[in-house]
Protein backbone atom coordinates (compact mmCIF):
# COMPACT_ATOMS: atom_id res chain seq x y z
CA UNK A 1 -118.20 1.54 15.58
CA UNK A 2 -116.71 3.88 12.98
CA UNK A 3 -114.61 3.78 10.49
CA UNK A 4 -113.16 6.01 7.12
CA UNK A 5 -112.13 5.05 4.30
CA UNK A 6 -110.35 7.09 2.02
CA UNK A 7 -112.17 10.23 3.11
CA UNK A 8 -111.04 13.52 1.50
CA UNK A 9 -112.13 16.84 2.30
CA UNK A 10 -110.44 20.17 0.96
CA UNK A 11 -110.34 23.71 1.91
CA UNK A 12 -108.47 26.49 0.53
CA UNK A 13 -105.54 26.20 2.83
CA UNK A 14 -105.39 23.02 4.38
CA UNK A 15 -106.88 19.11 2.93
CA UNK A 16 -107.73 16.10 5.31
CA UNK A 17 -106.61 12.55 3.93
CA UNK A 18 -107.50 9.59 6.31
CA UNK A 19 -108.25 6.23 7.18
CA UNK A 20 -109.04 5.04 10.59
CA UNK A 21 -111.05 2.44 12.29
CA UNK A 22 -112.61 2.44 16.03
CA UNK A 23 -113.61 -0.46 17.14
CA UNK A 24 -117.03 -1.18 19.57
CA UNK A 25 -115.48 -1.12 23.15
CA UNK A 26 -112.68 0.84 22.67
CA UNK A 27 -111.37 4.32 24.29
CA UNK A 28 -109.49 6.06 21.53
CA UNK A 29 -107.48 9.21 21.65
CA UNK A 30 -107.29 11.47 18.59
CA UNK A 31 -103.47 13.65 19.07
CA UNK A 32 -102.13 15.93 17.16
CA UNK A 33 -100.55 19.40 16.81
CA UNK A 34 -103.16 22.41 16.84
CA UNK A 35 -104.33 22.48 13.09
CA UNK A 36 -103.39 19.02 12.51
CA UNK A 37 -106.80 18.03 11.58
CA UNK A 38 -108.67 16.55 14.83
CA UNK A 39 -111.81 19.10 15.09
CA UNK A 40 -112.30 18.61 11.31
CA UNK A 41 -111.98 14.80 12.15
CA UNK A 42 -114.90 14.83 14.82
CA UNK A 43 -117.28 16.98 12.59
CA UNK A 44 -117.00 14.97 9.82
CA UNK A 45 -117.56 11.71 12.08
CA UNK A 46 -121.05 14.02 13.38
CA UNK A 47 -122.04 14.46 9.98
CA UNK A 48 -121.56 18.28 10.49
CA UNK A 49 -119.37 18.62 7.08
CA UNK A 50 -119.73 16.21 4.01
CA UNK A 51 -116.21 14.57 2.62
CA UNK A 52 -115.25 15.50 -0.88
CA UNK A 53 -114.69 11.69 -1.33
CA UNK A 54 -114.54 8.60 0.67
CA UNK A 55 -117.59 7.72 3.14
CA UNK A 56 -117.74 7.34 6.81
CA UNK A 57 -120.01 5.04 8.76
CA UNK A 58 -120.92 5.58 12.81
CA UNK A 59 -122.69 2.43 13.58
CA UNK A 60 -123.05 0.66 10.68
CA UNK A 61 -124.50 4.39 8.86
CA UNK A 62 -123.41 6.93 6.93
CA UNK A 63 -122.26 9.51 9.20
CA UNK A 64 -124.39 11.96 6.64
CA UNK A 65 -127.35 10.08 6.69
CA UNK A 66 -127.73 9.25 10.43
CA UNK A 67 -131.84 9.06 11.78
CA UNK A 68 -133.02 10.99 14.98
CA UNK A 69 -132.55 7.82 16.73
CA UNK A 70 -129.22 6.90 15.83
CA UNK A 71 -127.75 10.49 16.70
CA UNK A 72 -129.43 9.90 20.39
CA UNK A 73 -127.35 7.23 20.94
CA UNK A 74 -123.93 9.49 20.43
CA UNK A 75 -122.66 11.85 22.96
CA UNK A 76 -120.93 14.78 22.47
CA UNK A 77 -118.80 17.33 24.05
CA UNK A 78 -117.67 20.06 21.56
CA UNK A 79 -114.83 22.46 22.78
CA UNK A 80 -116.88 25.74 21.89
CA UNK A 81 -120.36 24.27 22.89
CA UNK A 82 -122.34 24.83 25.69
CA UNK A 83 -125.70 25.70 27.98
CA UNK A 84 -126.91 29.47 28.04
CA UNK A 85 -125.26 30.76 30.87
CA UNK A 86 -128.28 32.28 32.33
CA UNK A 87 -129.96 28.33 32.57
CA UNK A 88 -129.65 26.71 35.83
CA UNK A 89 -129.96 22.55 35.84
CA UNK A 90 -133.48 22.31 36.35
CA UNK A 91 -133.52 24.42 32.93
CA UNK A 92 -131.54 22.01 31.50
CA UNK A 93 -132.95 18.74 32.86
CA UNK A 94 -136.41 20.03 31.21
CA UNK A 95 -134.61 20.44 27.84
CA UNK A 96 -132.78 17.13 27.89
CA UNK A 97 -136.18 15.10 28.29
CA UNK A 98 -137.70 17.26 25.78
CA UNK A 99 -134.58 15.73 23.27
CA UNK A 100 -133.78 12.60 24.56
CA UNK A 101 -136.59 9.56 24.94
CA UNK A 102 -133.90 7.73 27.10
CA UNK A 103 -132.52 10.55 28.78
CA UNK A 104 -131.93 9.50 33.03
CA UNK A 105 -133.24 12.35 34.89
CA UNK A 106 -132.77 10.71 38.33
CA UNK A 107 -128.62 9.80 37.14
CA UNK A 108 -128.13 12.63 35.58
CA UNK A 109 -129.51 14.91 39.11
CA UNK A 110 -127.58 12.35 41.15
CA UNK A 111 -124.45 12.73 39.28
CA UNK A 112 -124.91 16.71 39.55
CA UNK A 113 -125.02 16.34 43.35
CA UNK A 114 -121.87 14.05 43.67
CA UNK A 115 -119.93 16.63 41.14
CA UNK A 116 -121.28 19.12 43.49
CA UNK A 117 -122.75 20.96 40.79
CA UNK A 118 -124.84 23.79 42.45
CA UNK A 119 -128.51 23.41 41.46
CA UNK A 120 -129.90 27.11 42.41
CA UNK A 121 -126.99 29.06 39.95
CA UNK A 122 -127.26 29.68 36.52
CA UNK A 123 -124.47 28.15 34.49
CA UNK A 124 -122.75 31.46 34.31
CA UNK A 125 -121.63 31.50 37.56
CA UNK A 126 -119.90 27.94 37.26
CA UNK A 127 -116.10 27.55 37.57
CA UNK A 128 -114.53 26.16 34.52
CA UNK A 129 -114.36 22.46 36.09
CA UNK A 130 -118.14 22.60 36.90
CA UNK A 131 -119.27 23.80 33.32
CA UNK A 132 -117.09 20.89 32.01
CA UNK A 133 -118.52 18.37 34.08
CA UNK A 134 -121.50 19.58 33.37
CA UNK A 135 -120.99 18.58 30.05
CA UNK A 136 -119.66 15.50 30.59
CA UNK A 137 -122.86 14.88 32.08
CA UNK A 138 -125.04 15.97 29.66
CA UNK A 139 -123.20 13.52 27.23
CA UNK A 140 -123.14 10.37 29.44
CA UNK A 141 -126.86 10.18 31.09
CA UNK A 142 -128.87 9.70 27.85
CA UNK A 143 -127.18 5.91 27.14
CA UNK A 144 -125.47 6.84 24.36
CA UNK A 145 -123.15 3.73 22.74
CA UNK A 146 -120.41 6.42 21.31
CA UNK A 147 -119.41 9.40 23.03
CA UNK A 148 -116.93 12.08 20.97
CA UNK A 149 -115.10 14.41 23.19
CA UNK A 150 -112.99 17.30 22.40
CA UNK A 151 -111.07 18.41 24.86
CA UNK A 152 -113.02 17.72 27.92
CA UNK A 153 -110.57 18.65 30.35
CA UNK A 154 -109.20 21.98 28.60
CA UNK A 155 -108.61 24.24 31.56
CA UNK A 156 -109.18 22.61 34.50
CA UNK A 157 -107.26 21.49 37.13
CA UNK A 158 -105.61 18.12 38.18
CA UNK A 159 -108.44 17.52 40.56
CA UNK A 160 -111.70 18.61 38.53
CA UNK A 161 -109.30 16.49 35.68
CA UNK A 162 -109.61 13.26 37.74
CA UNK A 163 -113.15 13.39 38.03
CA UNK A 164 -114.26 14.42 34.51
CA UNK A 165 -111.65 11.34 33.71
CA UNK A 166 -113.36 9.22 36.08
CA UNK A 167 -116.65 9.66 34.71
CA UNK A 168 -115.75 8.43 31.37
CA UNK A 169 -113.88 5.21 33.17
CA UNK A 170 -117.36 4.91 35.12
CA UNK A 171 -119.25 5.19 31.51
CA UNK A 172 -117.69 2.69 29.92
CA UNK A 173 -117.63 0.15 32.86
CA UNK A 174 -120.97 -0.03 32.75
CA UNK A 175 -121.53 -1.30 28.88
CA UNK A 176 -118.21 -2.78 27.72
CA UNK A 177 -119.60 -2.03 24.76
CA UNK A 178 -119.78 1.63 24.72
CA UNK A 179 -116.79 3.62 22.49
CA UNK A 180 -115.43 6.46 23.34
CA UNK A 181 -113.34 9.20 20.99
CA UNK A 182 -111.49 11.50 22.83
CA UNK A 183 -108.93 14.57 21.82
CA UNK A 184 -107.05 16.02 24.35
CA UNK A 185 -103.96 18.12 24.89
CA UNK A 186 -103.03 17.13 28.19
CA UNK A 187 -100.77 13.68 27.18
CA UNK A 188 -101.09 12.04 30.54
CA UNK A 189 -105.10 11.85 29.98
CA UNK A 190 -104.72 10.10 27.23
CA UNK A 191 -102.23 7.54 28.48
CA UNK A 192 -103.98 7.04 31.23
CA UNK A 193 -107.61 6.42 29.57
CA UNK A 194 -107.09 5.30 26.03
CA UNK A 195 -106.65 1.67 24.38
CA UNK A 196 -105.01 3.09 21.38
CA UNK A 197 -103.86 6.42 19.76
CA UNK A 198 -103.93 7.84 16.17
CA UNK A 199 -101.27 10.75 15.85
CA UNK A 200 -102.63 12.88 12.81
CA UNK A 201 -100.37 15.26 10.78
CA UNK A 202 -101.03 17.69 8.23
CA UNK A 203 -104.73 15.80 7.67
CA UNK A 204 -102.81 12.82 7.78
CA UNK A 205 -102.80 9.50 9.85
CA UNK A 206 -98.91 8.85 10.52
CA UNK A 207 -99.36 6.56 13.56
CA UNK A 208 -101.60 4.24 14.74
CA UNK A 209 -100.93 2.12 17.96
CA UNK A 210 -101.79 0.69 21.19
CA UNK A 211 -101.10 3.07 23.93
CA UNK A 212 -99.17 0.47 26.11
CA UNK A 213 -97.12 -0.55 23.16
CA UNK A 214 -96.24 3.25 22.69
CA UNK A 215 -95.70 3.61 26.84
CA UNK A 216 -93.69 0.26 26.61
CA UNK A 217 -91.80 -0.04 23.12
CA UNK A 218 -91.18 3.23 22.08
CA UNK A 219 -88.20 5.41 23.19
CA UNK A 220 -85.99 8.49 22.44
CA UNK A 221 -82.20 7.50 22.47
CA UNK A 222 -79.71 10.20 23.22
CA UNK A 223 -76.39 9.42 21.61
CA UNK A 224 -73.52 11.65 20.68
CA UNK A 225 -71.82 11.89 17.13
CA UNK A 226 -69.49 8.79 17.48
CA UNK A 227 -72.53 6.63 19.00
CA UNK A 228 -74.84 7.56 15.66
CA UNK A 229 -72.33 6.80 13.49
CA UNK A 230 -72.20 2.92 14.39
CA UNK A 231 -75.55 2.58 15.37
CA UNK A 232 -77.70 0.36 13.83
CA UNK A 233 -80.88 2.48 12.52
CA UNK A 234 -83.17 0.60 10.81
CA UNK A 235 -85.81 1.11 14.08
CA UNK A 236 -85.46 4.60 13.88
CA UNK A 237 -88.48 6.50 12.95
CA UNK A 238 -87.04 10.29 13.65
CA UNK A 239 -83.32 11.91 14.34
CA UNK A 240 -83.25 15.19 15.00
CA UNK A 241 -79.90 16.97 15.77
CA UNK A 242 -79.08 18.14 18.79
CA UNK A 243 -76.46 19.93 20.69
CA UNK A 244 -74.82 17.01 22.50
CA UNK A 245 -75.49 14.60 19.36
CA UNK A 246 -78.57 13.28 18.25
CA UNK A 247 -82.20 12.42 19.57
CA UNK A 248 -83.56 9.32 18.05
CA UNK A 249 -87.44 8.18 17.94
CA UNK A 250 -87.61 4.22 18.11
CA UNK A 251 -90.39 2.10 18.68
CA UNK A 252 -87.56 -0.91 19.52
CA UNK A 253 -86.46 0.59 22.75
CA UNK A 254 -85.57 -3.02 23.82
CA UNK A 255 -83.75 -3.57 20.94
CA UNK A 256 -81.33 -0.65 21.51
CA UNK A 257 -80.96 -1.46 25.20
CA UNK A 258 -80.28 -5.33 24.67
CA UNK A 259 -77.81 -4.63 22.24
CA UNK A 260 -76.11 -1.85 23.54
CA UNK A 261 -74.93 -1.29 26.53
CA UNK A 262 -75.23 1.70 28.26
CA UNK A 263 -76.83 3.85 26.11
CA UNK A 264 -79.08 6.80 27.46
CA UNK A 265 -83.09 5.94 26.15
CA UNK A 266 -86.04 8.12 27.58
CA UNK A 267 -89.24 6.70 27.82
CA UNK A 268 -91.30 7.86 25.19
CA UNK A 269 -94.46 10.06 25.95
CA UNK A 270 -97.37 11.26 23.82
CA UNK A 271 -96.17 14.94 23.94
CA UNK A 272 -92.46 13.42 22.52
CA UNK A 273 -94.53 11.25 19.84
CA UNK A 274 -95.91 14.80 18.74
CA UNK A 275 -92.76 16.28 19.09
CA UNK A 276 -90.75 14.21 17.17
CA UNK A 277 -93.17 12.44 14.32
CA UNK A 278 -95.29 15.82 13.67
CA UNK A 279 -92.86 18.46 14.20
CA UNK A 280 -94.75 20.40 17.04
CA UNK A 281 -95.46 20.11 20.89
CA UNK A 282 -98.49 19.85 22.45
CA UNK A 283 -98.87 23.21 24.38
């Protein structure tokens, strides 16, 4: 569904360097520390900024050179986008089948009532978890195959969470062939929700797996000085020292554990990934 190749783009203080591939089907989470990278990701998969080098294709096209037609069938949720506040949803239901020939009125006013999104306020006097399910919304009910989201669930609370996070289960249920991008800085969203992660660094890929590999194989070992001197450390990706000993990132948890015996290993979360492969914490 899209994939770069050796894309480049520079700016005066920072340069992106990447490869990736998203398959057709797939939920994929985009993680990173703030400036890592990720917003210049998605606008160079929307065709918003051109690559010094390297190309990127969104369904089989140049993510430059995509038609009318071919940008209807991608959703979007930007971070800093958004309706006029002083446009209530009938407003909005008139623009969206002005732009979009397959746009779902009767979903999209169906899904407003079951969100409880009030119909007789302009946007303006939404709460935070309305607005973003609004745009959720707006992104999902014009049967787009590829939906990019950047941080849809910013702000808002465990509940309104669930249910944007629901939607996008509910979205891609219904065409198994539907992808989804997502960025988000909330870890368990992503665990919960994507088929695989890329951890970007620096405008870097660094990692690349499935998310149950990194819930299930991966693993921070907490050893003291003695411990790390014997240990065998060929599976460990990061040490950092600490003030008991050392914390050690592994992706062969089961190693360690198998073959030796009571040592302390924490399960290994997205935040930790972040923390200990990129140098920062999600926050």
């Amino acid at each position: 569904m899209i994939t770069a190749k050796n894309i480049k783009k520079r700016y005066t203080d920072f340069s992106l360097d990447l490869n990736f591939e998203i398959p057709k089907g797939y939920v994929t989470g985009l993680i990173g520390k703030n400036g890592a990278g990720k917003s210049t990701t998605i606008k160079l998969i929307l065709g918003l900024v051109r690559p010094d080098e390297g190309r990127i294709t969104v369904m089989d096209c140049n993510a430059t050179d995509l038609s009318a037609k071919e940008k209807e069938e991608i959703g979007v949720t930007l971070a800093e986008s958004g309706f006029s506040p002083y446009l209530r949803i009938s407003d909005i239901i008139s623009i969206l089948k002005k732009s979009y020939l397959s746009f779902d009125a009767h979903k999209f006013e169906k899904e407003c009532n079951r969100m409880h999104l009030p119909f007789d306020k302009p946007v303006k006097e939404f709460s935070t978890g309305m607005k973003a399910k609004l745009k959720v919304l707006v992104a999902m009910t014009h049967n787009a195959k590829l939906l990019i989201m950047d941080e849809p669930t910013a702000g808002l609370d465990v509940e309104a969470r669930n249910e944007v996070l629901d939607l996008i289960r509910e979205y891609m249920e219904e065409d198994e062939n539907r992808t989804v991008l997502i960025t988000s800085h909330i870890s368990s969203d992503l665990e919960s929700i994507c088929d695989d992660i890329y951890l970007i660094d620096n405008g870097k890929v660094i990692l690349h797996e499935d998310t149950d590999v990194i819930l299930g194989e991966y693993g921070i070992l907490k050893v003291d000085e003695e411990m790390y001197s014997n240990i065998d450390k060929q599976y460990l990706m990061k040490t950092v020292k600490t003030g008991y000993g050392y914390s050690c990132f592994t992706n062969q948890k089961r190693y360690y554990k198998e073959n030796y015996p009571g040592i302390v290993i924490e399960n290994a979360k997205l935040d930790e990934l972040i923390l200990m492969l990129a140098g920062g914490m999600n926050k």
